[in-house]
Protein backbone atom coordinates (compact mmCIF):
# COMPACT_ATOMS: atom_id res chain seq x y z
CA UNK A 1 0.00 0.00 0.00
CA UNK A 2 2.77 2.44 0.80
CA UNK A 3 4.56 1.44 -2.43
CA UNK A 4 1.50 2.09 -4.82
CA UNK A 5 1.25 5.68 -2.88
CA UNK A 6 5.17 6.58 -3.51
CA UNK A 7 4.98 5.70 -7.01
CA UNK A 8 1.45 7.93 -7.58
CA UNK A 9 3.10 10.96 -5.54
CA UNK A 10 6.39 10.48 -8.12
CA UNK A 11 3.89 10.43 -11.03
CA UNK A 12 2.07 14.02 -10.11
CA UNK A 13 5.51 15.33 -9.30
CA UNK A 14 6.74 14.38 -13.04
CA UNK A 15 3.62 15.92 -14.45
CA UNK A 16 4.23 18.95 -12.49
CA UNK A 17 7.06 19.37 -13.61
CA UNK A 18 6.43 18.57 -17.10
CA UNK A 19 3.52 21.38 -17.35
CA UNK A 20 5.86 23.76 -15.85
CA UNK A 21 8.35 23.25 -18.09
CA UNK A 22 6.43 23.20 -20.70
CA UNK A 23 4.95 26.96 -19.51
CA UNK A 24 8.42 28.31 -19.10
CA UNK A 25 9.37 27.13 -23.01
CA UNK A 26 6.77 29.00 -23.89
CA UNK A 27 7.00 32.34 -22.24
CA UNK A 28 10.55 32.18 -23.24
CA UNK A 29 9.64 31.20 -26.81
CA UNK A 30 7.36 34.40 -26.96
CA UNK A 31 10.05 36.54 -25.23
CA UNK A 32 12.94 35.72 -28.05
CA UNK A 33 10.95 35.33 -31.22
CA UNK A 34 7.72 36.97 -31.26
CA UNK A 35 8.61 40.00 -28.56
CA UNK A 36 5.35 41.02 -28.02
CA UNK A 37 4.67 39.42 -24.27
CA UNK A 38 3.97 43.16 -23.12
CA UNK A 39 1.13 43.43 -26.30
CA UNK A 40 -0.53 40.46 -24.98
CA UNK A 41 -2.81 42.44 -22.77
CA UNK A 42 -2.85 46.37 -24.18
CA UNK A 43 -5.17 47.64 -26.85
CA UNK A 44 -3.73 46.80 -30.28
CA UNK A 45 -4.37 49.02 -33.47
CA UNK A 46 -3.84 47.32 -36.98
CA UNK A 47 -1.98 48.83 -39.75
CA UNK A 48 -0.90 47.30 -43.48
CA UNK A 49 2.26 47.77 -45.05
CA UNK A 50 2.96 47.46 -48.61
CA UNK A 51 6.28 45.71 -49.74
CA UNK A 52 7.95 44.98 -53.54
CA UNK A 53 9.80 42.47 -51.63
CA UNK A 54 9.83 41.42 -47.27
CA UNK A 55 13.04 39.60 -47.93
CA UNK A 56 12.51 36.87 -45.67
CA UNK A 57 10.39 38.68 -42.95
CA UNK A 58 8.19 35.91 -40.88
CA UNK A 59 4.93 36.14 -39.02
CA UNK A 60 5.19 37.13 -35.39
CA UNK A 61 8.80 39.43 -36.38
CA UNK A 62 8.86 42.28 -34.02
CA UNK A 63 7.73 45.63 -34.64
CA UNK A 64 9.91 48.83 -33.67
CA UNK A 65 9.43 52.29 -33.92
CA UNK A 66 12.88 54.02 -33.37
CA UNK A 67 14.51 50.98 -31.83
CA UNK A 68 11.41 50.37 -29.49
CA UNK A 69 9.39 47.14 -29.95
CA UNK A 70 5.92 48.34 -30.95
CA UNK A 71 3.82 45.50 -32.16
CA UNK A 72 4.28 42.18 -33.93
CA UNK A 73 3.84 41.00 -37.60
CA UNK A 74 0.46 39.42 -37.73
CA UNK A 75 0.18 38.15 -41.79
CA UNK A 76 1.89 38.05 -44.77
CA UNK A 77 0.56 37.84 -48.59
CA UNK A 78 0.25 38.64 -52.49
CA UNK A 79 -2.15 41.38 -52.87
CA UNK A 80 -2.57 43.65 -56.30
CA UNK A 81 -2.56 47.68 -55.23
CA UNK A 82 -3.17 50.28 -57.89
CA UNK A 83 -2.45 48.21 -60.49
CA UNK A 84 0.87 46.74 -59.12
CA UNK A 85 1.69 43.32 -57.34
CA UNK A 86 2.83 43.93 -53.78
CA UNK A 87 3.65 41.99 -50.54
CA UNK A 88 0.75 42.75 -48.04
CA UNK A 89 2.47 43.05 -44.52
CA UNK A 90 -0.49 43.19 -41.82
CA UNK A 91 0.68 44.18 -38.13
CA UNK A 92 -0.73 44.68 -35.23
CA UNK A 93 0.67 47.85 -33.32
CA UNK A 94 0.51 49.18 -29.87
CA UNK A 95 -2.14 51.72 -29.38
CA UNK A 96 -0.25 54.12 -27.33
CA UNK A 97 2.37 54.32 -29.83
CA UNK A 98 -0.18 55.03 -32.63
CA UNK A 99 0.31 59.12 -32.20
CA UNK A 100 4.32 58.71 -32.58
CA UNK A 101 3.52 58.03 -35.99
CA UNK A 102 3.02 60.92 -39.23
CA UNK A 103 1.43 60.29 -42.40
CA UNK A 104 5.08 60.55 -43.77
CA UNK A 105 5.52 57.29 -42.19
CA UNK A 106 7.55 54.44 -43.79
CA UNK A 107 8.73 51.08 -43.17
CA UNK A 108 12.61 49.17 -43.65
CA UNK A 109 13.14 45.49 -43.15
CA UNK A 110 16.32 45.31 -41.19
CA UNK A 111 18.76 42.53 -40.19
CA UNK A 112 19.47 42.02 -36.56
CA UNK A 113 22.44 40.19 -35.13
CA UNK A 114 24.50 37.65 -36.74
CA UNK A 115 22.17 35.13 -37.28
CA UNK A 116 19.66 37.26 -39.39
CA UNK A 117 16.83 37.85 -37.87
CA UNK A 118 14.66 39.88 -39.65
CA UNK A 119 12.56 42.50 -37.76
CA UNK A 120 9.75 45.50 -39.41
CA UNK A 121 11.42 49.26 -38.42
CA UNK A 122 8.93 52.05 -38.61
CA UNK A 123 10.75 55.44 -39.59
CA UNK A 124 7.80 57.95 -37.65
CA UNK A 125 8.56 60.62 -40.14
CA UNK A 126 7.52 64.61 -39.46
CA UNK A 127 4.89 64.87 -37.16
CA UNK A 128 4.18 68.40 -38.02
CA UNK A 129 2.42 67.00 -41.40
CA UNK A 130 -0.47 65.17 -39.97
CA UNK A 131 -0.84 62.15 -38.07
CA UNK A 132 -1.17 58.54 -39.47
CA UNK A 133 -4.43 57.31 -40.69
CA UNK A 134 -4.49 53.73 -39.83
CA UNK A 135 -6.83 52.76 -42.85
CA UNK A 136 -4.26 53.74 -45.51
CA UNK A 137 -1.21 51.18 -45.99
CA UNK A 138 1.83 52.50 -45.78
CA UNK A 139 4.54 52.38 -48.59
CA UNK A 140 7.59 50.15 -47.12
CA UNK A 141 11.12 50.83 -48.24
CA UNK A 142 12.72 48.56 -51.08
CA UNK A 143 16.16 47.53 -48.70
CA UNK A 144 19.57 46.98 -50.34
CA UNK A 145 20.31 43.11 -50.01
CA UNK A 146 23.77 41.84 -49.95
CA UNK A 147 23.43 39.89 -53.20
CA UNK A 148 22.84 43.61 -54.86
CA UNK A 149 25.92 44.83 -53.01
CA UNK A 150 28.24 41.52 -53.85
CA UNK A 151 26.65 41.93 -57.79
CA UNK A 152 28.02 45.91 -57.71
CA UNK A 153 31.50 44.46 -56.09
CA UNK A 154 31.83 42.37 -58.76
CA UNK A 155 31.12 45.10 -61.16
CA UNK A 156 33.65 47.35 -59.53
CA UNK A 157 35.86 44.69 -59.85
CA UNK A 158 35.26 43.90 -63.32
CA UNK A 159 35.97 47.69 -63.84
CA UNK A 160 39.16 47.99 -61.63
CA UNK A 161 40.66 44.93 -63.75
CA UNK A 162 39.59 46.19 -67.47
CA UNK A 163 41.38 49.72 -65.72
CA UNK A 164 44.49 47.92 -64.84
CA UNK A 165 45.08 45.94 -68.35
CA UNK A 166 44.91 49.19 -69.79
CA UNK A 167 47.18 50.49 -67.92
CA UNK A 168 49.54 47.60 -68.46
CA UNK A 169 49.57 47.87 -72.16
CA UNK A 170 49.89 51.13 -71.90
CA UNK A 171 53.08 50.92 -69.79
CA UNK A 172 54.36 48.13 -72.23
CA UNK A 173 53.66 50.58 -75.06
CA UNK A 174 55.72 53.33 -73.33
CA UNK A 175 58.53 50.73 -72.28
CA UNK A 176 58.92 49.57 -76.21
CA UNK A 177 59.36 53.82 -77.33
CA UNK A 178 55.65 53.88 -79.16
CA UNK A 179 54.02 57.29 -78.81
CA UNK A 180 55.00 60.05 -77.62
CA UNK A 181 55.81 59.67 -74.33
CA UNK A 182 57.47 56.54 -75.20
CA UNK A 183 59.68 58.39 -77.49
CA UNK A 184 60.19 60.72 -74.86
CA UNK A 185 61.23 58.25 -72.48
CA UNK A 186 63.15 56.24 -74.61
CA UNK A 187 65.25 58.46 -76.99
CA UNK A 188 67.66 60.47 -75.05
CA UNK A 189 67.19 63.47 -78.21
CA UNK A 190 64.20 64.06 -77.51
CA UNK A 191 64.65 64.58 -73.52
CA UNK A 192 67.56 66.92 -74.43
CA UNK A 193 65.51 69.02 -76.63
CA UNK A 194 62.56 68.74 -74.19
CA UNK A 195 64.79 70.50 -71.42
CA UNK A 196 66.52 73.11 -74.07
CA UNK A 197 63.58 74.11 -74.85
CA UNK A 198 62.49 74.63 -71.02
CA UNK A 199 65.60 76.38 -69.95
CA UNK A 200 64.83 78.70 -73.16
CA UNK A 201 61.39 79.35 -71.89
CA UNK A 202 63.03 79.50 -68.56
CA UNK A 203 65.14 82.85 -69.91
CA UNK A 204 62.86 84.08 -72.11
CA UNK A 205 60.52 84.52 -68.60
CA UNK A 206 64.11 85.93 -66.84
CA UNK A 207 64.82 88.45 -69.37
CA UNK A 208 61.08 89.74 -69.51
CA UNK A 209 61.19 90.27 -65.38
CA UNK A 210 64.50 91.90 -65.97
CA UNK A 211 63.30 94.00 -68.66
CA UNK A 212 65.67 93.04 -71.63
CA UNK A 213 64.61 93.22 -75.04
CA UNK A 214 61.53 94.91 -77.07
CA UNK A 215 58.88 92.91 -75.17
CA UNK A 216 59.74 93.48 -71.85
CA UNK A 217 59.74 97.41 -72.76
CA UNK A 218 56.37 96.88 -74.22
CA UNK A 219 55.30 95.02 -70.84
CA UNK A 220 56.98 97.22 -68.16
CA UNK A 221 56.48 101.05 -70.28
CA UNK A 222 54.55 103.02 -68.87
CA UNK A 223 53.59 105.09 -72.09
CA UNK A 224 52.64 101.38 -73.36
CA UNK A 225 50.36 101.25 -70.49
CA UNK A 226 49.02 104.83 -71.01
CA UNK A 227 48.14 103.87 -74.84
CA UNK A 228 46.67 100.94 -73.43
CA UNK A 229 44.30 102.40 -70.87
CA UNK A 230 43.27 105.27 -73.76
CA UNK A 231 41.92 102.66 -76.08
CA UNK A 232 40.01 101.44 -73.31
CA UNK A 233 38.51 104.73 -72.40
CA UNK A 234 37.71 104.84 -76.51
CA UNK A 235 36.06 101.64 -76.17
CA UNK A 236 33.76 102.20 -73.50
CA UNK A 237 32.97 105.70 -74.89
CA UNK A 238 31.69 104.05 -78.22
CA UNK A 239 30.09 101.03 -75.71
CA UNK A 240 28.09 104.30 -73.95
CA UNK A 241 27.37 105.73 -77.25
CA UNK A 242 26.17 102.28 -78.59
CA UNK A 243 23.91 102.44 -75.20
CA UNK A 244 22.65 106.04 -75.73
CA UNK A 245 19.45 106.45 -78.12
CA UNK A 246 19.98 109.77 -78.87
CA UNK A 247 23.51 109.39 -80.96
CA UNK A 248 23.72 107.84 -84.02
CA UNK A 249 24.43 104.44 -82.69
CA UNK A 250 22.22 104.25 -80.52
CA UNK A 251 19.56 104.81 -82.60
CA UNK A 252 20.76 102.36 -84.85
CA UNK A 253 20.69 99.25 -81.72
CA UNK A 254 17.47 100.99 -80.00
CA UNK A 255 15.03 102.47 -82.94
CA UNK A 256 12.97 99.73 -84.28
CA UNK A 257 12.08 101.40 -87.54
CA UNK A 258 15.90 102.11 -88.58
CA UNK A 259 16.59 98.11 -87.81
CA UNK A 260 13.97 97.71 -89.66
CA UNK A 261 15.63 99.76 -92.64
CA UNK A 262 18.88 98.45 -91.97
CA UNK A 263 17.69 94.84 -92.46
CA UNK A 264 15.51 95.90 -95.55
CA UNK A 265 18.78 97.45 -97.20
CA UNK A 266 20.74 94.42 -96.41
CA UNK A 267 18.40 92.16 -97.86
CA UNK A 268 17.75 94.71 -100.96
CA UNK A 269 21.45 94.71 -101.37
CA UNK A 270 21.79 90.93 -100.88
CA UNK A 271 19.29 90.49 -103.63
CA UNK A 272 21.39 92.73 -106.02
CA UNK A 273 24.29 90.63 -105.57
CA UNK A 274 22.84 87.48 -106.04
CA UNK A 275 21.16 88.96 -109.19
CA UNK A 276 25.12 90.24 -110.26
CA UNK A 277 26.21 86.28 -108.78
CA UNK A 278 23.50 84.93 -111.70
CA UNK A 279 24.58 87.40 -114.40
CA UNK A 280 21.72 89.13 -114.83
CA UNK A 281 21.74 93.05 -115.37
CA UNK A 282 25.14 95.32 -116.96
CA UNK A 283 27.25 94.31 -113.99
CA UNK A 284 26.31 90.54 -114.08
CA UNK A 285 27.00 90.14 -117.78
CA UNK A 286 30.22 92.11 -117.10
CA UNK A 287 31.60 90.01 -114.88
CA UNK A 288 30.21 86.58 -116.10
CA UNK A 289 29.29 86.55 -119.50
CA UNK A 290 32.59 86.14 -121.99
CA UNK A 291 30.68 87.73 -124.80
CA UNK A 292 30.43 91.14 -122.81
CA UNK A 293 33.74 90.29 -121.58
CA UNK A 294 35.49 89.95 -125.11
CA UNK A 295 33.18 93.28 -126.33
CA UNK A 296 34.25 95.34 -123.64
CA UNK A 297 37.90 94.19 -124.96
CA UNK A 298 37.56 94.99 -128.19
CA UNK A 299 35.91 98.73 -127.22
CA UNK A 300 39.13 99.37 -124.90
CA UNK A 301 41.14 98.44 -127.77
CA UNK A 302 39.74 100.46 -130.51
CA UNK A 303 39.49 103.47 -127.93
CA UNK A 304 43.69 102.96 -127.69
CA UNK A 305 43.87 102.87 -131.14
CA UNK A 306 41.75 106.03 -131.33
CA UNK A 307 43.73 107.83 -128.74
CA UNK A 308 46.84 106.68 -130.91
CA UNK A 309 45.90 108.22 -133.94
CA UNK A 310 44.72 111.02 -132.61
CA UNK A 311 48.48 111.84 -130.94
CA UNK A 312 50.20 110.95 -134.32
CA UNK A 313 47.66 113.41 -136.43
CA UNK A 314 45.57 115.46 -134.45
CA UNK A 315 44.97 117.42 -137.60
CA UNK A 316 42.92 114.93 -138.71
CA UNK A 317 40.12 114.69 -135.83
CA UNK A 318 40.61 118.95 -134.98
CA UNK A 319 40.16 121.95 -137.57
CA UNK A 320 41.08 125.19 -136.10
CA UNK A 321 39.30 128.12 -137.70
CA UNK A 322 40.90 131.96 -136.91
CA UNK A 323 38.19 134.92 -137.73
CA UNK A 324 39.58 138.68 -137.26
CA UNK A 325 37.46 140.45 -136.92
């Protein structure tokens, strides 16, 4: 009788144990991967999030606004919003926290610790532009994942090693005396001349600070610079005229009815030239047509020949007649 009593008192004690076990798992299960133990009880508001992409985020991942847990992830699916797929992120979120948040709002999926746990961040926004109406989702953040990060690496790499064979040719181009500065590098001549040529500049720049020579005169004279300053004063005098309506041209840049004339005479005049640049008229046939050419020859000649004559025998072209009267 008193064995069959020990071995029902060991029985309750292993079931006692057992269901309090069991009750710590859980609360500690809660604590580390939902962390919303202290939402259990409090008034809970529910708010939607709209994502291209929750790169791996789970139901039950915490909920922070600015590093504070907030709320949990409640659900997670494929909904179609103004015409474009998204990822519907439903969470539930603290009440009391509710007024921290603007209608600038926005969400991030971000990576805590080393093992990657993924947790919802709400960035509150300015508060100044109207607080958050919980019926509208909210627009979450498109995060930069480290296969986008590794693919621009490899880019940059792929850059950095196109960059150095470049380079390499380049320097085995130079080494072999092609191009210029492989000449340069490789032909002792052409150094020499190189620095002749830069200890001549070298003295040309002495001699003009010490004043030697025509151009150092022209540089350092003072009449030079007095010459120099009077054109100036010339050219902003005709600049002021230009500006003044009242001279000549200023009426010419300001009147609208002598541009207008101006314009008219240049295209009247650029019409007469192109008529000329045809032939057409005296001076066109003149200048392009070889007939007129060869007759205006021929005139010129026989007007030579006239004048000719005329100095061998003037008596023949002039009669003088004396009356006495």
């Amino acid at each position: 009788m008193a064995m069959k009593r020990s071995s029902n008192l060991r029985l309750s004690e292993i079931r006692v144990g057992l269901i309090v076990g069991v009750s710590f798992f859980l609360v500690a299960l809660a604590i580390v991967s939902y962390g919303k133990v202290q939402n259990l009880f409090s008034r809970q508001v529910p708010l939607t999030i709209l994502f291209n992409n929750v790169r791996g985020l789970t139901v039950g991942a915490p909920v922070r606004i600015s590093g504070m847990t907030s709320g949990f992830v409640k659900k997670i699916h494929f909904i179609r919003y103004r015409q474009h797929q998204f990822v519907q992120v439903q969470i539930r979120l603290s009440a009391k926290r509710l007024s921290d948040l603007s209608e600038e709002t926005t969400a991030v999926i971000r990576t805590q610790g080393l093992m990657g746990i993924k947790y919802l961040d709400l960035i509150p926004g300015d508060l100044s532009k109207g607080a958050l109406n919980p019926v509208i989702p909210i627009i979450g953040q498109d995060t930069r994942t480290m296969e986008s990060v590794l693919g621009k690496g490899t880019d940059l790499v792929k850059t950095l090693n196109h960059v150095s064979l470049s380079l390499d040719a380049l320097l085995t181009q130079v080494r072999e005396g092609h191009g210029t500065l492989g000449r340069v590098m490789t032909r002792p001549e052409l150094y020499d001349n190189l620095n002749e040529t830069t200890r001549e500049i070298r003295e040309m720049a002495q001699g003009i600070n010490r004043g030697n020579g025509p151009l150092p005169s022209l540089i350092h004279s003072k009449e030079m610079t007095q010459k120099l300053d009077l054109i100036l004063d010339h050219l902003d005098r005709l600049l002021d005229g230009l500006n003044d309506p009242r001279g000549s041209l200023g009426v010419i840049a300001h009147d609208p009815g002598t541009a207008r004339d101006l314009k008219q005479s240049i295209h009247q005049l650029t019409v007469i030239l192109g008529a000329i640049e045809s032939g057409k008229g005296v001076v066109g046939e003149m200048l392009y047509d070889p007939r007129m050419g060869r007759k205006m020859n021929d005139t010129v000649d026989k007007v030579n020949q006239l004048l000719d004559d005329m100095k061998k025998d003037p008596r023949k072209y002039f009669t003088v007649d004396v009356h006495i009267f």
